[in-house]
PDB file of N, CA and C in Angstrom:
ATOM      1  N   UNK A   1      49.985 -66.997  18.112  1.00  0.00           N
ATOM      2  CA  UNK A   1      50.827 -66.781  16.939  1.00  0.00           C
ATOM      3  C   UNK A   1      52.138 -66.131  17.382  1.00  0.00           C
ATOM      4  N   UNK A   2      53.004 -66.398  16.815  1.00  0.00           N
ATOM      5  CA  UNK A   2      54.767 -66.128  17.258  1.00  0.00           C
ATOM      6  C   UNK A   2      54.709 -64.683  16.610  1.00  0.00           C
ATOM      7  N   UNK A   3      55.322 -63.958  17.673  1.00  0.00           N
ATOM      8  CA  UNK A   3      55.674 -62.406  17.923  1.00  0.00           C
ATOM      9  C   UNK A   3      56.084 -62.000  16.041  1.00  0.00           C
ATOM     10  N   UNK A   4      57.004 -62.419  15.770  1.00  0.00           N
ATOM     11  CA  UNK A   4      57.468 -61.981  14.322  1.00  0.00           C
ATOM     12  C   UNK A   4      56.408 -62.220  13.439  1.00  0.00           C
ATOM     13  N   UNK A   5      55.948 -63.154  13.396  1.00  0.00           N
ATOM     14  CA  UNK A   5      55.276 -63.664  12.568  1.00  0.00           C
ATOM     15  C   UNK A   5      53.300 -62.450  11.896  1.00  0.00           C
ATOM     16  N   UNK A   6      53.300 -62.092  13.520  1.00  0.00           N
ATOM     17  CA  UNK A   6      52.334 -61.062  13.702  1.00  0.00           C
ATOM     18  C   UNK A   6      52.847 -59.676  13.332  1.00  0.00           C
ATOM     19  N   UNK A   7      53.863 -59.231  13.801  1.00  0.00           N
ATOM     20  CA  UNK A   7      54.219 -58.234  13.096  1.00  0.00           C
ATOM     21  C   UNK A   7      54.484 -57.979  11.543  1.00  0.00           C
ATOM     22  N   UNK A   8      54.977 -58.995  10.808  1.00  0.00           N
ATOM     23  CA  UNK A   8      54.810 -59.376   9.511  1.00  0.00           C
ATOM     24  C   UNK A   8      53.968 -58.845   8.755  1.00  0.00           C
ATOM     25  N   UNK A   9      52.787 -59.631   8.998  1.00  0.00           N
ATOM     26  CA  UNK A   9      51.258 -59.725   8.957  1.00  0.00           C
ATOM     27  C   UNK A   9      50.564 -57.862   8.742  1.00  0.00           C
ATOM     28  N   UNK A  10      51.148 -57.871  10.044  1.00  0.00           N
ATOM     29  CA  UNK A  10      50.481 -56.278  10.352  1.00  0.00           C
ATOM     30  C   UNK A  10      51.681 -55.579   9.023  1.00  0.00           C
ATOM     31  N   UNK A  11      52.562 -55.744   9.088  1.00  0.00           N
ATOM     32  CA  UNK A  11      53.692 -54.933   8.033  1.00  0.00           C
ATOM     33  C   UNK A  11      52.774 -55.118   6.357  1.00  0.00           C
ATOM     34  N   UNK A  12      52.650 -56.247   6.348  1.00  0.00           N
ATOM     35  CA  UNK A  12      52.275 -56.129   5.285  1.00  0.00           C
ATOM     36  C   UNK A  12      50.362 -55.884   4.728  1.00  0.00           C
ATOM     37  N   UNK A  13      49.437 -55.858   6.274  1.00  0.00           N
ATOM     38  CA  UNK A  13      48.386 -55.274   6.143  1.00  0.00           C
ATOM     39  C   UNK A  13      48.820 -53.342   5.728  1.00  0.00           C
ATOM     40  N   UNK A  14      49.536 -53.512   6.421  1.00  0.00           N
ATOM     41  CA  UNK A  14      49.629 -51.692   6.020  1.00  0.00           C
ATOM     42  C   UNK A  14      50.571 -51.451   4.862  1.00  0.00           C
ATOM     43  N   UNK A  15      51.233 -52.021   4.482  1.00  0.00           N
ATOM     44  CA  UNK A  15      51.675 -52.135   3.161  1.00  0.00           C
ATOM     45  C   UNK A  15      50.703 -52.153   2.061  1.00  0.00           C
ATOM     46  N   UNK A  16      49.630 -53.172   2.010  1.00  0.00           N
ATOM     47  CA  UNK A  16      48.992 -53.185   0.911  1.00  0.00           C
ATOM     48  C   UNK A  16      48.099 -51.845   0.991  1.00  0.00           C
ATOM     49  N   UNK A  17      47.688 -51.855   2.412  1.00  0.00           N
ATOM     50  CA  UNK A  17      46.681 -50.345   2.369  1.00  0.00           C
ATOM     51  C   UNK A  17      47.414 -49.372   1.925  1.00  0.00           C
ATOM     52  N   UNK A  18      48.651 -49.085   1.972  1.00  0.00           N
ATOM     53  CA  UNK A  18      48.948 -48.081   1.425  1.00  0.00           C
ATOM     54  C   UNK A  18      49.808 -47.616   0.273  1.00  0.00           C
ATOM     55  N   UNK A  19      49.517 -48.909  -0.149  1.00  0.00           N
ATOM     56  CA  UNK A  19      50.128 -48.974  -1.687  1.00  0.00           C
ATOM     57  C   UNK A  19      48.346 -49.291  -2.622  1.00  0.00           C
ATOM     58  N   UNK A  20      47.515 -49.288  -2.309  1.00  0.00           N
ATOM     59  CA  UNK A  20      46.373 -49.359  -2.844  1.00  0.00           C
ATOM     60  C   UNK A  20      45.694 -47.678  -2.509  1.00  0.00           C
ATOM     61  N   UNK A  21      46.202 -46.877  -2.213  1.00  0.00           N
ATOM     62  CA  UNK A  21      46.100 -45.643  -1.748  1.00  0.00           C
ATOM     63  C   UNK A  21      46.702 -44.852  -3.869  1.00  0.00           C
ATOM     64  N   UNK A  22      48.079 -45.614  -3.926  1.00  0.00           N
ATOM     65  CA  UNK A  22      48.887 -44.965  -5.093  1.00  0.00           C
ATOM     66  C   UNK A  22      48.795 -45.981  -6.262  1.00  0.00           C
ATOM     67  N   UNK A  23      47.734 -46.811  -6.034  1.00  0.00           N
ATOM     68  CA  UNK A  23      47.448 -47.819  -6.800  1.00  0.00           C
ATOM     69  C   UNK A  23      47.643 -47.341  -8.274  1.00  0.00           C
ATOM     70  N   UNK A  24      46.702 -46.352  -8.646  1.00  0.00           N
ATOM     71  CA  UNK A  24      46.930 -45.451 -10.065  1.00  0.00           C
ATOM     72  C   UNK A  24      48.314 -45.801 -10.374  1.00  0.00           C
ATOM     73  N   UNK A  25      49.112 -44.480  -9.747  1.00  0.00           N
ATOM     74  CA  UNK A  25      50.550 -44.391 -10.181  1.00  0.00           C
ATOM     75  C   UNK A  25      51.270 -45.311 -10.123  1.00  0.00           C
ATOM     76  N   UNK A  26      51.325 -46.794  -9.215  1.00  0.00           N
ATOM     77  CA  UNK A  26      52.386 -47.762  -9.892  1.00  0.00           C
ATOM     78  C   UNK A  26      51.818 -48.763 -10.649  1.00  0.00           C
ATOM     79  N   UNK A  27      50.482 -48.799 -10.996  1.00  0.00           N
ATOM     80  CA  UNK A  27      49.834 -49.445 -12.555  1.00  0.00           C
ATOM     81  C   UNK A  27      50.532 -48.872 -13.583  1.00  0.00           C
ATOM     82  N   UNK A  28      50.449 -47.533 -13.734  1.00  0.00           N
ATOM     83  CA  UNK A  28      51.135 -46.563 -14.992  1.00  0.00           C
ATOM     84  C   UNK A  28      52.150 -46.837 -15.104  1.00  0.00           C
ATOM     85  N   UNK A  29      53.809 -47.018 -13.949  1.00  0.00           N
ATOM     86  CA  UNK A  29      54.688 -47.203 -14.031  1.00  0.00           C
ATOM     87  C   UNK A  29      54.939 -48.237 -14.394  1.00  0.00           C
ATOM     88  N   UNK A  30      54.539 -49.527 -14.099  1.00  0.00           N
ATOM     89  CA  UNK A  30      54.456 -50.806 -14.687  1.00  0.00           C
ATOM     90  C   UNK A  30      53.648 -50.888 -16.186  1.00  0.00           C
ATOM     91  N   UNK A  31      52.721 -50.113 -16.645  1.00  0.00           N
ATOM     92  CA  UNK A  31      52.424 -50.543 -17.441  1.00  0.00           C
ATOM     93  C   UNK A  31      53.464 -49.745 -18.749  1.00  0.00           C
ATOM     94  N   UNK A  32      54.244 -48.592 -17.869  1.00  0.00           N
ATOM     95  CA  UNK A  32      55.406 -48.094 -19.218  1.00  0.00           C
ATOM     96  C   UNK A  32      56.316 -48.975 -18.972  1.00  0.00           C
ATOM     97  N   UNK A  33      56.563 -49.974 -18.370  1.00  0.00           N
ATOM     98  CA  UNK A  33      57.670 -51.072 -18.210  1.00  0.00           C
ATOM     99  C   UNK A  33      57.228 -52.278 -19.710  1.00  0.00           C
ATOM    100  N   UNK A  34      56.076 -52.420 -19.600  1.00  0.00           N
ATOM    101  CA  UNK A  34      55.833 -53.138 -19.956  1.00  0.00           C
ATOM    102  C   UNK A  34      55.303 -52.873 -21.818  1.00  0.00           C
ATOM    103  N   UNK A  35      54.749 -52.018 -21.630  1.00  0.00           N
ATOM    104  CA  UNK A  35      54.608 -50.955 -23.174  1.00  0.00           C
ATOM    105  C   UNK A  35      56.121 -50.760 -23.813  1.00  0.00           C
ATOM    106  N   UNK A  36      57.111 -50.634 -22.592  1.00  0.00           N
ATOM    107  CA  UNK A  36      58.082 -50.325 -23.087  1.00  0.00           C
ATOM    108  C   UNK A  36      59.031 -51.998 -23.373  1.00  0.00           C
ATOM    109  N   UNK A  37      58.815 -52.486 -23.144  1.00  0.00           N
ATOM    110  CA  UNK A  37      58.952 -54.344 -23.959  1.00  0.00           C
ATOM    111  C   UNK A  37      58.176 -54.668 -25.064  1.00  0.00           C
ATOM    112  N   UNK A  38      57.243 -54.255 -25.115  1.00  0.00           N
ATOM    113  CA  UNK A  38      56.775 -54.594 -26.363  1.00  0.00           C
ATOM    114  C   UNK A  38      57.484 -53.931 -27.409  1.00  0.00           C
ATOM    115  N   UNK A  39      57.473 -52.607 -27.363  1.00  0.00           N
ATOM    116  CA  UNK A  39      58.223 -51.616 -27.671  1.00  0.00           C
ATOM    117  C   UNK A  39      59.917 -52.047 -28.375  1.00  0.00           C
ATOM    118  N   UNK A  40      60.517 -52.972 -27.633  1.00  0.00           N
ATOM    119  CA  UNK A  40      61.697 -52.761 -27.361  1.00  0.00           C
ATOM    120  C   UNK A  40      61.812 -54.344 -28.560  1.00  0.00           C
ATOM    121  N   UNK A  41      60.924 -55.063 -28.619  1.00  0.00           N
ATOM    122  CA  UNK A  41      60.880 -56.276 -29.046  1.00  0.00           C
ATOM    123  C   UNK A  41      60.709 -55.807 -30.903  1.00  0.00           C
ATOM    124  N   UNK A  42      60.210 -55.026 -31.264  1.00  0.00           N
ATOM    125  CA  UNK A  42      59.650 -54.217 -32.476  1.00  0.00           C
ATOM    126  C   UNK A  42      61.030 -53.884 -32.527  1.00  0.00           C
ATOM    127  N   UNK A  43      61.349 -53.089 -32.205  1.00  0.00           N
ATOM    128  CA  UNK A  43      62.580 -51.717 -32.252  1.00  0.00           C
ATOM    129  C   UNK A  43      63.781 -52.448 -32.342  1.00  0.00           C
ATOM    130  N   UNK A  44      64.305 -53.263 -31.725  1.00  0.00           N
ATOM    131  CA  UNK A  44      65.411 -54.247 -31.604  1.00  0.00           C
ATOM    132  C   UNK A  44      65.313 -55.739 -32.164  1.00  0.00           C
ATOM    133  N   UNK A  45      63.817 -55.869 -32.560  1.00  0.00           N
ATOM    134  CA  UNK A  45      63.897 -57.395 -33.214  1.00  0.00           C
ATOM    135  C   UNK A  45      64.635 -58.529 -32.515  1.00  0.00           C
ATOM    136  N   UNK A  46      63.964 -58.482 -30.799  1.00  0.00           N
ATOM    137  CA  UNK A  46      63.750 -59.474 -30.363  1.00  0.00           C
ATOM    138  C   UNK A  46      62.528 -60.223 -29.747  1.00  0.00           C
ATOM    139  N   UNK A  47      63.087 -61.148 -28.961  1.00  0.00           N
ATOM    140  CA  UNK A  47      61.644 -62.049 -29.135  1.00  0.00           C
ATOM    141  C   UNK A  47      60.733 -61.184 -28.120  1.00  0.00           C
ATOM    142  N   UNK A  48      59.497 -61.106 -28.048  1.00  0.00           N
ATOM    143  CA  UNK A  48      58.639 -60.377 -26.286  1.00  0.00           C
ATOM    144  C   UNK A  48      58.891 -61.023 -25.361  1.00  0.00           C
ATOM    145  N   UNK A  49      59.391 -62.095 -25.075  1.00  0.00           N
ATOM    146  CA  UNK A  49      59.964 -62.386 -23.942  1.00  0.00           C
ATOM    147  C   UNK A  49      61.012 -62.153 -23.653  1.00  0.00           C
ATOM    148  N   UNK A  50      61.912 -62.052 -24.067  1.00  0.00           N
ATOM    149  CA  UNK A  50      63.244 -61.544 -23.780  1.00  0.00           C
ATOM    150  C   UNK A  50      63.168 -59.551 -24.118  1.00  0.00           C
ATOM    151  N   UNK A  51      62.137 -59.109 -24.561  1.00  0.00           N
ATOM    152  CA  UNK A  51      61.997 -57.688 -24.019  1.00  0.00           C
ATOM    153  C   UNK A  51      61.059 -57.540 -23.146  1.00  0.00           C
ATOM    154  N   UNK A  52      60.376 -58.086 -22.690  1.00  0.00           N
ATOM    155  CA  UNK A  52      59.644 -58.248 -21.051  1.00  0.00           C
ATOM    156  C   UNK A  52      60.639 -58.184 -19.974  1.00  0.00           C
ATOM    157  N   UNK A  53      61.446 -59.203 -20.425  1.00  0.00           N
ATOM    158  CA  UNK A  53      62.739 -60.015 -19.608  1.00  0.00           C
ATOM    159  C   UNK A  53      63.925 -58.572 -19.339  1.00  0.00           C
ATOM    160  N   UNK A  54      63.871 -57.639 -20.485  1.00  0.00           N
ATOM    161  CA  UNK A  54      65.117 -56.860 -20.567  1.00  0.00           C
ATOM    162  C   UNK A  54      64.253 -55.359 -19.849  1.00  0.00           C
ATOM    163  N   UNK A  55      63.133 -55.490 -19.634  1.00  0.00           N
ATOM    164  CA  UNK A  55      62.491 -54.116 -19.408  1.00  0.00           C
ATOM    165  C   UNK A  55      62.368 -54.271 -18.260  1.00  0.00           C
ATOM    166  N   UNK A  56      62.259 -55.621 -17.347  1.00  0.00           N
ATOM    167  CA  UNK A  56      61.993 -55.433 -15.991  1.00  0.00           C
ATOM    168  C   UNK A  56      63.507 -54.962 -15.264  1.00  0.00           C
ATOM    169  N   UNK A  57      64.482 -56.157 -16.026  1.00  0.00           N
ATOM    170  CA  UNK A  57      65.665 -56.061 -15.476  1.00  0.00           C
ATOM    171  C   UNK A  57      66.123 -54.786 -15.259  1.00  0.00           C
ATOM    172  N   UNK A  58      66.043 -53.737 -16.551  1.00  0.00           N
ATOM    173  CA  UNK A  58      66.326 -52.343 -16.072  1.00  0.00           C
ATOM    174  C   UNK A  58      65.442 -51.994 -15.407  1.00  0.00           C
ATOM    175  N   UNK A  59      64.269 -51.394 -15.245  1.00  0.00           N
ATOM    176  CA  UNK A  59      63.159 -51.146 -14.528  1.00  0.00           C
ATOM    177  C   UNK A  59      63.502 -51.100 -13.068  1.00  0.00           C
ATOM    178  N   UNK A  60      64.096 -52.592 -13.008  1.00  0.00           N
ATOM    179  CA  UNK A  60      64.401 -52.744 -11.556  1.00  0.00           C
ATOM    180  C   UNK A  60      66.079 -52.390 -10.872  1.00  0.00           C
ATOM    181  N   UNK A  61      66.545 -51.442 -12.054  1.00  0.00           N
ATOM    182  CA  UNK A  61      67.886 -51.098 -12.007  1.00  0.00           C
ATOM    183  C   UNK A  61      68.963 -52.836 -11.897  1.00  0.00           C
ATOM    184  N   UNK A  62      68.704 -53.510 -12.351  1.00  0.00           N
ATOM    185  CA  UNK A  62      69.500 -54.758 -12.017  1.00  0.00           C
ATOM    186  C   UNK A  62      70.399 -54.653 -13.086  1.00  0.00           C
ATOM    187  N   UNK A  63      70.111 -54.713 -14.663  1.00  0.00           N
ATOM    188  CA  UNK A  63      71.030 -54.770 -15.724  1.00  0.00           C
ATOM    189  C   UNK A  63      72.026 -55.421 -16.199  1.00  0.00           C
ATOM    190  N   UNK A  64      71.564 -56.498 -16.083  1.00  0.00           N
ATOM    191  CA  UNK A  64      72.375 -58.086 -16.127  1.00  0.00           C
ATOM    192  C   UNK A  64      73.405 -57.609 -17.424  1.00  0.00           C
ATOM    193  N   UNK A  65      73.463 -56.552 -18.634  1.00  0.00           N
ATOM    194  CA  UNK A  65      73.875 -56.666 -19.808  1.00  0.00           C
ATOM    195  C   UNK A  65      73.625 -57.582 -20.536  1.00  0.00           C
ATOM    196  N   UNK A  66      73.151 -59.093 -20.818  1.00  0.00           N
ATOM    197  CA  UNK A  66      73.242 -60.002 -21.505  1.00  0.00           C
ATOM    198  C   UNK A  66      72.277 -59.562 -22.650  1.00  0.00           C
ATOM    199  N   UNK A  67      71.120 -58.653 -22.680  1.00  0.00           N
ATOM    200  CA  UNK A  67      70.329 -57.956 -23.828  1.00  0.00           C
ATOM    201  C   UNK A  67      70.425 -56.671 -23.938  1.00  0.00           C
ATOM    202  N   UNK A  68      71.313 -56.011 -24.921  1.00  0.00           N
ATOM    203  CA  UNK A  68      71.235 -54.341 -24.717  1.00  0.00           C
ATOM    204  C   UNK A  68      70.687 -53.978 -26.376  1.00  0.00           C
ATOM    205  N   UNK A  69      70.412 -52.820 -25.848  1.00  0.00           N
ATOM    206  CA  UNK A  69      70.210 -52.215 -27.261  1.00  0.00           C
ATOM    207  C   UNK A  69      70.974 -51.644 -28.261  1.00  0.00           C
ATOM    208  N   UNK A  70      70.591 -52.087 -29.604  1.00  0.00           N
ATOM    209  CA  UNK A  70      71.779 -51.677 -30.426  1.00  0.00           C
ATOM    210  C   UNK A  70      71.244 -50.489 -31.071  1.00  0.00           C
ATOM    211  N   UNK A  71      69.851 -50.060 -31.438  1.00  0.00           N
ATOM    212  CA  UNK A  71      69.105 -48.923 -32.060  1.00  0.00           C
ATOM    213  C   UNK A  71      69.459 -47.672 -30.877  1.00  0.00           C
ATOM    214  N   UNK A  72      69.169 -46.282 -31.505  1.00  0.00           N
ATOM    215  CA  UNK A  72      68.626 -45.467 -31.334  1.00  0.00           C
ATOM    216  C   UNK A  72      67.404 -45.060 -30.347  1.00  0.00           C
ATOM    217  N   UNK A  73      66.534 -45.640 -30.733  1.00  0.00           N
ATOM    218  CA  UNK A  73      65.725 -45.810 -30.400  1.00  0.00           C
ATOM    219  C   UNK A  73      65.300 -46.472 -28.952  1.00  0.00           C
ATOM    220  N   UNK A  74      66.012 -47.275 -29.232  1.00  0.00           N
ATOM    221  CA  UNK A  74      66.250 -49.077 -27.950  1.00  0.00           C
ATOM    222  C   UNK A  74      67.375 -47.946 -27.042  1.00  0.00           C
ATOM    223  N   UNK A  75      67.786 -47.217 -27.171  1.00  0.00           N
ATOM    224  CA  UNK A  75      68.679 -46.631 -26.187  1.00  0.00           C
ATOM    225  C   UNK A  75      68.030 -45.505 -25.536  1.00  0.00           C
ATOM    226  N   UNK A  76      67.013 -44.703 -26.139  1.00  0.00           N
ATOM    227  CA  UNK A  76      66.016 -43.969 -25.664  1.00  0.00           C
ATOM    228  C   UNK A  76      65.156 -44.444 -24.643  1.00  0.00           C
ATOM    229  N   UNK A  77      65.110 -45.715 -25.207  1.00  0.00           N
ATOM    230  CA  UNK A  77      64.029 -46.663 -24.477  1.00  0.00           C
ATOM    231  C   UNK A  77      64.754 -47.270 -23.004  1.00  0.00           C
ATOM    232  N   UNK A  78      65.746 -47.215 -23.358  1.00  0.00           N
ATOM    233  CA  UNK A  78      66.525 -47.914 -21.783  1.00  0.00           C
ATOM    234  C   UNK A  78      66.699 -46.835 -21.114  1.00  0.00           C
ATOM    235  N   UNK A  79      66.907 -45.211 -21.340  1.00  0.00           N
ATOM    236  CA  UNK A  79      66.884 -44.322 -20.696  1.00  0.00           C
ATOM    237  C   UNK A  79      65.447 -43.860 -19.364  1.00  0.00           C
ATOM    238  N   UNK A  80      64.645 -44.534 -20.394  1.00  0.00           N
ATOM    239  CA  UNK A  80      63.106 -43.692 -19.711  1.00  0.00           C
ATOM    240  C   UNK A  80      62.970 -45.060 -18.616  1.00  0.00           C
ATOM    241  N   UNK A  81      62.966 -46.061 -19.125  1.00  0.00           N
ATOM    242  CA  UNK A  81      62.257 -47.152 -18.743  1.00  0.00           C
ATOM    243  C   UNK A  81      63.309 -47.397 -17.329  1.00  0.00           C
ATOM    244  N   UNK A  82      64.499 -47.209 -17.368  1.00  0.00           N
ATOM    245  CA  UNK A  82      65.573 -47.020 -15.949  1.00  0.00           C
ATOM    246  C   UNK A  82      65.325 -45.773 -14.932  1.00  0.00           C
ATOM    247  N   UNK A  83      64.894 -44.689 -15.967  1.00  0.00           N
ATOM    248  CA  UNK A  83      64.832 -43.372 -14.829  1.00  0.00           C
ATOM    249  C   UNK A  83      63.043 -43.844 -14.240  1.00  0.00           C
ATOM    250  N   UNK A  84      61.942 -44.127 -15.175  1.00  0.00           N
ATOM    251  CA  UNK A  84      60.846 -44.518 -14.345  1.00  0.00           C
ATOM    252  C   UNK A  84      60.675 -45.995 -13.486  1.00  0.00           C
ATOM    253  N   UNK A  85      62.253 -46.599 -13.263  1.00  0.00           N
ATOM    254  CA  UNK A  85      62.211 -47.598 -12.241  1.00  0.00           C
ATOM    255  C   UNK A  85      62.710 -47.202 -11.361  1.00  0.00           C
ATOM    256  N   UNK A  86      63.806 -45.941 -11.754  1.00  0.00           N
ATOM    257  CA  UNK A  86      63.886 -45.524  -9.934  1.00  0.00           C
ATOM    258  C   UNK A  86      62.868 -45.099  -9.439  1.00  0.00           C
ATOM    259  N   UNK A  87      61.969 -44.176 -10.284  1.00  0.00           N
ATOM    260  CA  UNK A  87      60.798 -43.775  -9.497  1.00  0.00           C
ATOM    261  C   UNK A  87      59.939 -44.935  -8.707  1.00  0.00           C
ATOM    262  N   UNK A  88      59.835 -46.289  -9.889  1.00  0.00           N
ATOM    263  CA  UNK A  88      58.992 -47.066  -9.203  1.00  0.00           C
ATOM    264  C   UNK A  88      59.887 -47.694  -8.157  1.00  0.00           C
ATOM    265  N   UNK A  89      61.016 -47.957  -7.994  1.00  0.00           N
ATOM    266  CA  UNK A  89      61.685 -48.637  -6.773  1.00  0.00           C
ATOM    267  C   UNK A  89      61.058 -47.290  -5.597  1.00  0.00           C
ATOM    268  N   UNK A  90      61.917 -46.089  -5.486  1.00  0.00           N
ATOM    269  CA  UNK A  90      61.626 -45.079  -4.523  1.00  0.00           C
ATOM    270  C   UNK A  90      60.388 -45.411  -3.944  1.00  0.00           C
ATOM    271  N   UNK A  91      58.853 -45.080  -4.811  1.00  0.00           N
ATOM    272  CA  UNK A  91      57.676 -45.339  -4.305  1.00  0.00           C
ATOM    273  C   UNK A  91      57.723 -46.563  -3.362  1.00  0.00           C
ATOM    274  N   UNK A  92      58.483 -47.957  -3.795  1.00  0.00           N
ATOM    275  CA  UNK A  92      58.245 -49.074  -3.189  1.00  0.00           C
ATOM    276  C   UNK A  92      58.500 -48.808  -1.874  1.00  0.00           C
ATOM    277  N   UNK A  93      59.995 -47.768  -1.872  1.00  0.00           N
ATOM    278  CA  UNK A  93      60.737 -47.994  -0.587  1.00  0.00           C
ATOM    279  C   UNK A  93      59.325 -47.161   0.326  1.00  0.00           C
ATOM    280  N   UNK A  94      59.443 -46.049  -0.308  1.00  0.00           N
ATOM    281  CA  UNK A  94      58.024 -44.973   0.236  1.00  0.00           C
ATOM    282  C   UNK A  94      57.164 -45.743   1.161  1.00  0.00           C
ATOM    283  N   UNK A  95      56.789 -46.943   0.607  1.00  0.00           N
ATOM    284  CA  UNK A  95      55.304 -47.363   0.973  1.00  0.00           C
ATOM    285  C   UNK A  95      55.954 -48.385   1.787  1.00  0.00           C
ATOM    286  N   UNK A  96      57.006 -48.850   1.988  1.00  0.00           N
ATOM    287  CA  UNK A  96      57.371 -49.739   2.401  1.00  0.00           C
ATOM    288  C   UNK A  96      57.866 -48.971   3.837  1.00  0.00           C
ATOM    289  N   UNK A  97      58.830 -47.919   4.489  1.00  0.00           N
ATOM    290  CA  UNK A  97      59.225 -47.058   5.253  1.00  0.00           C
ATOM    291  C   UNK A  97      57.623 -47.187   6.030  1.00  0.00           C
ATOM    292  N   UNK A  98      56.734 -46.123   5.157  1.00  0.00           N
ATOM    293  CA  UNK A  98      55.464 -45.665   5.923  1.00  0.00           C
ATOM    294  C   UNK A  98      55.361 -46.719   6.729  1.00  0.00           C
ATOM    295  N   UNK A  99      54.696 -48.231   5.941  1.00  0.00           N
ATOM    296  CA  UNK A  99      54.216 -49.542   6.464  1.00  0.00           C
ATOM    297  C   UNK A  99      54.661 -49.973   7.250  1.00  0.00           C
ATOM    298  N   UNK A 100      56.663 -49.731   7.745  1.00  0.00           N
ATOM    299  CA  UNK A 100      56.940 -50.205   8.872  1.00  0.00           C
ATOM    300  C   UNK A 100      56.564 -49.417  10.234  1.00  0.00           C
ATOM    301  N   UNK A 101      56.436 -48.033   9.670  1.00  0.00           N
ATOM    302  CA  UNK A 101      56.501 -47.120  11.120  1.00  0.00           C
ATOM    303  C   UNK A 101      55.333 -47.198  11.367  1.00  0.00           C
ATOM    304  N   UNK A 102      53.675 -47.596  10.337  1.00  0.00           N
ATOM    305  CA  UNK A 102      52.371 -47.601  10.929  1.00  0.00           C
ATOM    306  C   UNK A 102      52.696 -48.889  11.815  1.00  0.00           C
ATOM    307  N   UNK A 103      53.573 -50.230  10.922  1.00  0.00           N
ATOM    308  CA  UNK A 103      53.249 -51.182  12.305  1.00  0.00           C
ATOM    309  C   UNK A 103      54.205 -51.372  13.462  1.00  0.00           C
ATOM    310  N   UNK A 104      54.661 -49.841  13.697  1.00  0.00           N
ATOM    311  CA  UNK A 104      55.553 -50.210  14.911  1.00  0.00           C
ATOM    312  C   UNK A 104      54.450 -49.737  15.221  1.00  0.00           C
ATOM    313  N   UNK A 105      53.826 -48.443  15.423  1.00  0.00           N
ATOM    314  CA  UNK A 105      52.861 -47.581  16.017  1.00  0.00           C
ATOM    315  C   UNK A 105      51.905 -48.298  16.936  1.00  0.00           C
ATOM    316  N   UNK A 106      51.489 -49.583  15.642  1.00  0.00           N
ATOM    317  CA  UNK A 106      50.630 -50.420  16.113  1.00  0.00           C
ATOM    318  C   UNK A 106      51.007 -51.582  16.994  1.00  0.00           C
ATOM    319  N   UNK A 107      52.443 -51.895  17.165  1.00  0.00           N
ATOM    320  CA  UNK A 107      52.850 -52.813  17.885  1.00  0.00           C
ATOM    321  C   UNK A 107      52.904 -52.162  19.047  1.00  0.00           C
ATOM    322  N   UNK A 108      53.540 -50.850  19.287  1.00  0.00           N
ATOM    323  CA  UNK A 108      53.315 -49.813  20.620  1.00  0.00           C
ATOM    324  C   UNK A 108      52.173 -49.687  21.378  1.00  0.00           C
ATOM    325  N   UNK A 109      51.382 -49.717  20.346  1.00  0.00           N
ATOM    326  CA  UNK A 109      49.598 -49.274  21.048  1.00  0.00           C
ATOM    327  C   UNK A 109      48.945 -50.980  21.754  1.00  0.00           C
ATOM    328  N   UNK A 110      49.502 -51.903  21.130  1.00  0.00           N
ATOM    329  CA  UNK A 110      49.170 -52.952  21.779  1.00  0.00           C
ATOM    330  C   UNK A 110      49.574 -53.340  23.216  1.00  0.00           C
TER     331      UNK A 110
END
């Protein structure tokens, strides 16, 4: 098997192990992403797909603008649902950092 291709592999064996370690905490974070679309679909009177669509986009700090909120409420909601996607991006990077340095470790020891 080609050199990159194995390291990959190993990157992302230790990736999943150690994102199944914090498994809890980014279920919760995703599932206020997603509570928070349903949420947002009620509150703003749009369709659930296009507040699925508008909760990830912030979530994932991207923020295309093409759906914003015009409520009160819907602006509360873009507050939490952006500050708990940096958290969930950070964690990603977290687990993602660890996963590379376990598989250099492991590319060393080979």
């Amino acid at each position: 098997m080609d050199h990159h291709k194995l390291a990959f592999l190993v990157f992302v064996r230790y990736f999943v192990q150690i994102a199944w370690q914090v498994k809890h905490v980014l279920l919760v974070l995703l599932v206020v992403v997603v509570l928070g679309g349903f949420l947002m679909s009620r509150v703003e009177g749009i369709s659930l797909f296009d507040a699925l669509y508008w909760a990830f986009i912030t979530a994932f700090t991207i923020g295309y603008g093409d759906i914003t909120p015009h409520t009160a409420i819907g602006k509360v909601l873009s507050l939490i649902i952006g500050l708990e996607g940096i958290i969930l991006t950070g964690i990603v990077v977290a687990i993602s950092v660890t996963a590379l340095r376990e598989a250099r470790e492991h590319g060393r020891k080979r």
